[in-house]
N, C-alpha and C. Protein backbone atom coordinates (compact mmCIF):
# COMPACT_ATOMS: atom_id res chain seq x y z
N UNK A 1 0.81 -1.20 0.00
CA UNK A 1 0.00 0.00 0.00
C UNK A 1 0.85 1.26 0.00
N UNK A 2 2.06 1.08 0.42
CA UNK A 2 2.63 2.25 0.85
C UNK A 2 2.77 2.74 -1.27
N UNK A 3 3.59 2.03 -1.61
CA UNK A 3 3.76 2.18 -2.79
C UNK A 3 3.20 2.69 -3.76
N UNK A 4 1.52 1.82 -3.26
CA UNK A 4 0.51 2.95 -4.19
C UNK A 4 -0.07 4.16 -3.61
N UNK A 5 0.10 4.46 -2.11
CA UNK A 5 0.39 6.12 -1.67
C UNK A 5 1.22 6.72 -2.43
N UNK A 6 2.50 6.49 -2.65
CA UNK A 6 3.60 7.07 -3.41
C UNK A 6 3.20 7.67 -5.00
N UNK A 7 2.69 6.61 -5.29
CA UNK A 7 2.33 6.71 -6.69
C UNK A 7 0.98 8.15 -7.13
N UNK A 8 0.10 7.47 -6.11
CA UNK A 8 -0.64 8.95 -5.95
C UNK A 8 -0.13 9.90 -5.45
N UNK A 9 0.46 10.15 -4.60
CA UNK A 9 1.05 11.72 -4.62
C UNK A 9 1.74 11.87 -5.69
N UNK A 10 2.38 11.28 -6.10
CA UNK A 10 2.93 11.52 -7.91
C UNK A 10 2.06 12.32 -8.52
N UNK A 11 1.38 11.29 -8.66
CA UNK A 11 -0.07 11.32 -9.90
C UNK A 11 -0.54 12.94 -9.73
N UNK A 12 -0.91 12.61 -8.32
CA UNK A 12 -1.65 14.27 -7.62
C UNK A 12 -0.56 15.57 -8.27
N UNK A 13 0.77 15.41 -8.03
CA UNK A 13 1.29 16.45 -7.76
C UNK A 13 1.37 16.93 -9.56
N UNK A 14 1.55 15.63 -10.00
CA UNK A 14 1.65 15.52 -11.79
C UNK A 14 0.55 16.11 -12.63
N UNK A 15 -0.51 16.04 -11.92
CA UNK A 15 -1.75 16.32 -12.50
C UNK A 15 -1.99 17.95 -12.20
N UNK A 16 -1.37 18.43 -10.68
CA UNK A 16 -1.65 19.30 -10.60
C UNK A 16 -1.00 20.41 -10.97
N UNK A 17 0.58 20.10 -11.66
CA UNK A 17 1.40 21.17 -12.14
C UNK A 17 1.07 21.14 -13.56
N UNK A 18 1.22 20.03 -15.00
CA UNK A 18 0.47 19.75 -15.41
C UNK A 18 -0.18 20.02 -16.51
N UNK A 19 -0.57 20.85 -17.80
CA UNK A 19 -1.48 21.01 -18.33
C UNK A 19 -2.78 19.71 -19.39
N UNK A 20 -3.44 19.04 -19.06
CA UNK A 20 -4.26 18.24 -19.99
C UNK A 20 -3.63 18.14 -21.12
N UNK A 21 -3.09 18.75 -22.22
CA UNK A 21 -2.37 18.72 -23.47
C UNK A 21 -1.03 18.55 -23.36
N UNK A 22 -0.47 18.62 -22.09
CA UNK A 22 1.05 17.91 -22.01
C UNK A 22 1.39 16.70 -22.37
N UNK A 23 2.58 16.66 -23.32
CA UNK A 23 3.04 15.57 -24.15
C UNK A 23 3.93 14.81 -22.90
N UNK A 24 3.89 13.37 -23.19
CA UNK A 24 4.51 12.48 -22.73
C UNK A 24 4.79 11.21 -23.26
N UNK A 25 5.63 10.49 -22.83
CA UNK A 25 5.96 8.77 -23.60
C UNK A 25 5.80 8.00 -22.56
N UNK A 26 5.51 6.47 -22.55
CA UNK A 26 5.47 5.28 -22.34
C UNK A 26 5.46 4.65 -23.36
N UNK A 27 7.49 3.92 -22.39
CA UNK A 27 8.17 3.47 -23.43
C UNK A 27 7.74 2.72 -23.71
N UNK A 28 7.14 1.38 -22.73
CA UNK A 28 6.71 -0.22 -23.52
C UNK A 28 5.58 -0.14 -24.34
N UNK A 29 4.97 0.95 -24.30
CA UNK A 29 3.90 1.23 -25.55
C UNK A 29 4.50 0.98 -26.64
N UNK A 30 3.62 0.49 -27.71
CA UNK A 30 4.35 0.34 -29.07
C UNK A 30 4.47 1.74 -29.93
N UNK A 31 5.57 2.17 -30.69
CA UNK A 31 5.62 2.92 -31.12
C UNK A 31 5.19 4.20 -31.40
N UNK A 32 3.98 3.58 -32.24
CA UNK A 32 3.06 4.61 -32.96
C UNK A 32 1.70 5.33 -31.33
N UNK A 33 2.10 4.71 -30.53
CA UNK A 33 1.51 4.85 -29.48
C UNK A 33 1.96 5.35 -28.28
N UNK A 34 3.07 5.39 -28.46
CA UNK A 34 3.92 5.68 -27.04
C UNK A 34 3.74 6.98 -26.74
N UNK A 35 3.72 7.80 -27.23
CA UNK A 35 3.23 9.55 -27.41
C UNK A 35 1.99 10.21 -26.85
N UNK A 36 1.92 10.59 -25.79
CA UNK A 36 0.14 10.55 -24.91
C UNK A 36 0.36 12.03 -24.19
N UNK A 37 -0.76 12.21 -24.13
CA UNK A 37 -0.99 13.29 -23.04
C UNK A 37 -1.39 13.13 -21.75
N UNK A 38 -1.38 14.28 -21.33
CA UNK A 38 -2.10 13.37 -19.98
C UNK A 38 -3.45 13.54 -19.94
N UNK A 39 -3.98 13.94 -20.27
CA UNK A 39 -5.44 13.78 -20.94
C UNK A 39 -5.55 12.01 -21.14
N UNK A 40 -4.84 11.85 -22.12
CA UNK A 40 -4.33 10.52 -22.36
C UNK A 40 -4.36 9.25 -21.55
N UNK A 41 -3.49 9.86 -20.78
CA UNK A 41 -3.18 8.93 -19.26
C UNK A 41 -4.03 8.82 -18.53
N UNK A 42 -4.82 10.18 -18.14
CA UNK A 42 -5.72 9.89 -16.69
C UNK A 42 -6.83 8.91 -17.44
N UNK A 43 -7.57 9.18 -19.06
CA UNK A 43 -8.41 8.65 -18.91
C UNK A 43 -7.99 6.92 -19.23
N UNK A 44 -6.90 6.37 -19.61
CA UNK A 44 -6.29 5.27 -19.55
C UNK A 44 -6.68 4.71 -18.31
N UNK A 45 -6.09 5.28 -17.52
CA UNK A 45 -5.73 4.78 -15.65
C UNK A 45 -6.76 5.12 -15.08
N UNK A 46 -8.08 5.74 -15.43
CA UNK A 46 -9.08 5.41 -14.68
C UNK A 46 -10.16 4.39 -15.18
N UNK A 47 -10.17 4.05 -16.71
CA UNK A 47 -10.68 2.82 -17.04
C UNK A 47 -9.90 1.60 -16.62
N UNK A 48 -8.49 1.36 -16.70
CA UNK A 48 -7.35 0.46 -15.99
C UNK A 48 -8.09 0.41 -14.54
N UNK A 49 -8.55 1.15 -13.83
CA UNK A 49 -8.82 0.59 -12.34
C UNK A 49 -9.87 0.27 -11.98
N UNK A 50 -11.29 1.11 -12.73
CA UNK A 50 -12.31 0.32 -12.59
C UNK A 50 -12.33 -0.51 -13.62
N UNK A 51 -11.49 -0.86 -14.45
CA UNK A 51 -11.68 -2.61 -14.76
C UNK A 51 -10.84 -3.93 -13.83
N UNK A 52 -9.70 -3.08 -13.23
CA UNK A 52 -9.10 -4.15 -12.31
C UNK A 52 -9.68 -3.95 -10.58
N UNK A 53 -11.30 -3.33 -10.90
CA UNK A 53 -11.55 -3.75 -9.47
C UNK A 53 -12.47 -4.10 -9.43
N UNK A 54 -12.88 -4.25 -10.89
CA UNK A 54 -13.85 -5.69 -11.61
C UNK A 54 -15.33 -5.26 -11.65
N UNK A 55 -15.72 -4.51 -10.97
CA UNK A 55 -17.23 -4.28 -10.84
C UNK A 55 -17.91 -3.88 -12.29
N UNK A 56 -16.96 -2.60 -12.62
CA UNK A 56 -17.48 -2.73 -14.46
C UNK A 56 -17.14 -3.92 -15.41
N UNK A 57 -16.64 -4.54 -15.39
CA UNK A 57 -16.33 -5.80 -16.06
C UNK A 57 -17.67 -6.49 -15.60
N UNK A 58 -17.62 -6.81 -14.82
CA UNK A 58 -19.12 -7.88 -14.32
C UNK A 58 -19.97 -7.21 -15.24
N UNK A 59 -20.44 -6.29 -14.74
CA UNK A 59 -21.92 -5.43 -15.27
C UNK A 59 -21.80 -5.33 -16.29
N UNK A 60 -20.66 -4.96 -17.06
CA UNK A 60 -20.59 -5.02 -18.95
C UNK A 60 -20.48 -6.65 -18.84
N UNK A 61 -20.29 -7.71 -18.61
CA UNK A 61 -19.87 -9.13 -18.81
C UNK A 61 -21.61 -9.72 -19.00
N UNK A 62 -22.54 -8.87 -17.96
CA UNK A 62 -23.38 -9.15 -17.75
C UNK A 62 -24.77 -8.73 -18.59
N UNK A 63 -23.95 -7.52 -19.53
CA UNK A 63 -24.41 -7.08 -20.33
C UNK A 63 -24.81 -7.74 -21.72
N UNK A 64 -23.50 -8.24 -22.15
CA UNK A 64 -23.09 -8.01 -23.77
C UNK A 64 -22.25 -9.87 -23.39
N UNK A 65 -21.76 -9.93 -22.73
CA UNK A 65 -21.67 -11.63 -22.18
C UNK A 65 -19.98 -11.70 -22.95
N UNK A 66 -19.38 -10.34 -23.55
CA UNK A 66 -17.70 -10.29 -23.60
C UNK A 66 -17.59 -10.10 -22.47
N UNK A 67 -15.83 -10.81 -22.33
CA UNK A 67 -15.10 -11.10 -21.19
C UNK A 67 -13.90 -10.12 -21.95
N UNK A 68 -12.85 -9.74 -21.26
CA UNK A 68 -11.81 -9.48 -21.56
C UNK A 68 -11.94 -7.82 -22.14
N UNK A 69 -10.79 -6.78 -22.84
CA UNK A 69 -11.17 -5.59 -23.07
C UNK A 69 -11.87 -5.37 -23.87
N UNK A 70 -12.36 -6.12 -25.10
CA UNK A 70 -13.77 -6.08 -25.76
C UNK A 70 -13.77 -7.62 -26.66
N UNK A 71 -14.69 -7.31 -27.55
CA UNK A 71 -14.73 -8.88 -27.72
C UNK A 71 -14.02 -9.58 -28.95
N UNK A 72 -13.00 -7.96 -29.78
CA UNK A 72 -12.46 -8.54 -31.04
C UNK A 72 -10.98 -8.71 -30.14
N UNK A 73 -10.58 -8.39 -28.93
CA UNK A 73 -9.55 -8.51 -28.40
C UNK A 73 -9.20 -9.50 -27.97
N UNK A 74 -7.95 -10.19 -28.06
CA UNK A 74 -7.66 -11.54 -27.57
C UNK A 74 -6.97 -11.28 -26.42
N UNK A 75 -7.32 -10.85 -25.16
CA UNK A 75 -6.30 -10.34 -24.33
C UNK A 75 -6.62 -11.45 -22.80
N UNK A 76 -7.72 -12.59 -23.18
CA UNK A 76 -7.84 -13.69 -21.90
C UNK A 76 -7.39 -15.02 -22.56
N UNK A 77 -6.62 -15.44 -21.29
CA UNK A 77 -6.02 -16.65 -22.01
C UNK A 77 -6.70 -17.33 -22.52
N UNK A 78 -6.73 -18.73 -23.02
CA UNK A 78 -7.09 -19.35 -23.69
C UNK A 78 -7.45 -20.41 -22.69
N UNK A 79 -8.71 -21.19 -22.99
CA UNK A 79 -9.44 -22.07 -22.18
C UNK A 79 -10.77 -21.89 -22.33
N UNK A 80 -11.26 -23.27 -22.52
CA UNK A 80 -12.43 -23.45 -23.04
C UNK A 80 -13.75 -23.29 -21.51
N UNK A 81 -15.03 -23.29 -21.64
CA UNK A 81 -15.70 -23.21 -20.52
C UNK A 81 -15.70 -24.07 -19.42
N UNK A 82 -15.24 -25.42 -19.62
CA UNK A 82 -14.98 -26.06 -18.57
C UNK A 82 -13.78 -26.15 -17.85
N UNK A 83 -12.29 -25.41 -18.65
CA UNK A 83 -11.80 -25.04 -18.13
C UNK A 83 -11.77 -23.97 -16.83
N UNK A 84 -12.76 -23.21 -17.18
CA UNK A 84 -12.73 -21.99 -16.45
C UNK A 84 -13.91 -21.74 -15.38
N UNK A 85 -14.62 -22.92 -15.37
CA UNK A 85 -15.07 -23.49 -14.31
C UNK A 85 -14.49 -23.95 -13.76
N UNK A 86 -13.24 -24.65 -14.10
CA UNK A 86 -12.50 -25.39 -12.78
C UNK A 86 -11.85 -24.41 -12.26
N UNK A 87 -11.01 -23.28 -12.76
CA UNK A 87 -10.64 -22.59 -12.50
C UNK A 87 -11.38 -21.64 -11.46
N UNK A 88 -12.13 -21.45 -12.04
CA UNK A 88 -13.15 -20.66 -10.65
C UNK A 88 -13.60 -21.21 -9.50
N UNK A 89 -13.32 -22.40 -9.56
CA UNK A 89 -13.32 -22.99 -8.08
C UNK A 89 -12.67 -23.30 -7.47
N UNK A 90 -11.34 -23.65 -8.55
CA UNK A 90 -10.20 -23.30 -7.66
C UNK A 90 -9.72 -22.18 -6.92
N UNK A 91 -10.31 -21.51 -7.42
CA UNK A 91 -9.69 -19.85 -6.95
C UNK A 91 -10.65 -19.43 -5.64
N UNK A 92 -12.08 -19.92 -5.78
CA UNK A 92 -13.08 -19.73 -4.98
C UNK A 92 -12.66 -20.97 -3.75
N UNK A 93 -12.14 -22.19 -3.92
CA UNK A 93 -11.95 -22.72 -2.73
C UNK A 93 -10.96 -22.18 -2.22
N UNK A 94 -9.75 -21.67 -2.56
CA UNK A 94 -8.53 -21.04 -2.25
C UNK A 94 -8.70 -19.94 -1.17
N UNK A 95 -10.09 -18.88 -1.73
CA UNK A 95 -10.16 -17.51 -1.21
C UNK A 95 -10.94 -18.63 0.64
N UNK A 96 -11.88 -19.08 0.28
CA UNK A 96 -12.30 -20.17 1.54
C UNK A 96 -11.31 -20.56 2.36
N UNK A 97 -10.40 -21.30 1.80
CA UNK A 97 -9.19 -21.63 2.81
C UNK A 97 -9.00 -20.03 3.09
N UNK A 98 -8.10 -19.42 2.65
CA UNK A 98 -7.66 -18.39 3.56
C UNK A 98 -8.37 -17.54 4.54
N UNK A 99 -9.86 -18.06 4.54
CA UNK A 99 -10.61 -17.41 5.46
C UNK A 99 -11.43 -16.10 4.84
């Protein structure tokens, strides 16, 4: 946690000196992409978190019945439905054990 304190006061202090049309790179971006604003970024990293804290994923999953960042994207591994039933119970007995 401490780490992602750190990161937000970044963010905060980044956002707040700053202008929306400020140019920036991220390098592991590919190329033609690496070039962003922060316009760019924030709205990146605020779809990035409400999808990794899953609640919009469900409700769009529950929607439209794609999994993953949309449905021409190949970005969930590979495994068929009974795979991923086992998988979900593995993961669901796991969270049980730990209480």
């Amino acid at each position: 946690l401490a780490l992602y304190r750190r990161v937000a006061e970044h963010a905060d202090a980044t956002i707040a000196e700053l202008p929306l049309d400020a140019v920036g790179h991220v390098r592991w971006w590919p190329g033609e992409r690496s070039r962003v604003t922060l316009h760019q970024i924030l709205v990146h990293v605020i779809s990035d978190l409400q999808r990794h804290a899953g609640h919009a994923d469900i409700v769009r999953e529950l929607i439209d019945g794609t999994v993953g960042l949309r449905s021409a994207a190949g970005n969930m591994p590979p495994g068929d439905r009974v795979w991923w039933e086992e998988y979900r119970q593995r993961l669901e007995q796991a969270a049980r054990e730990a209480g």
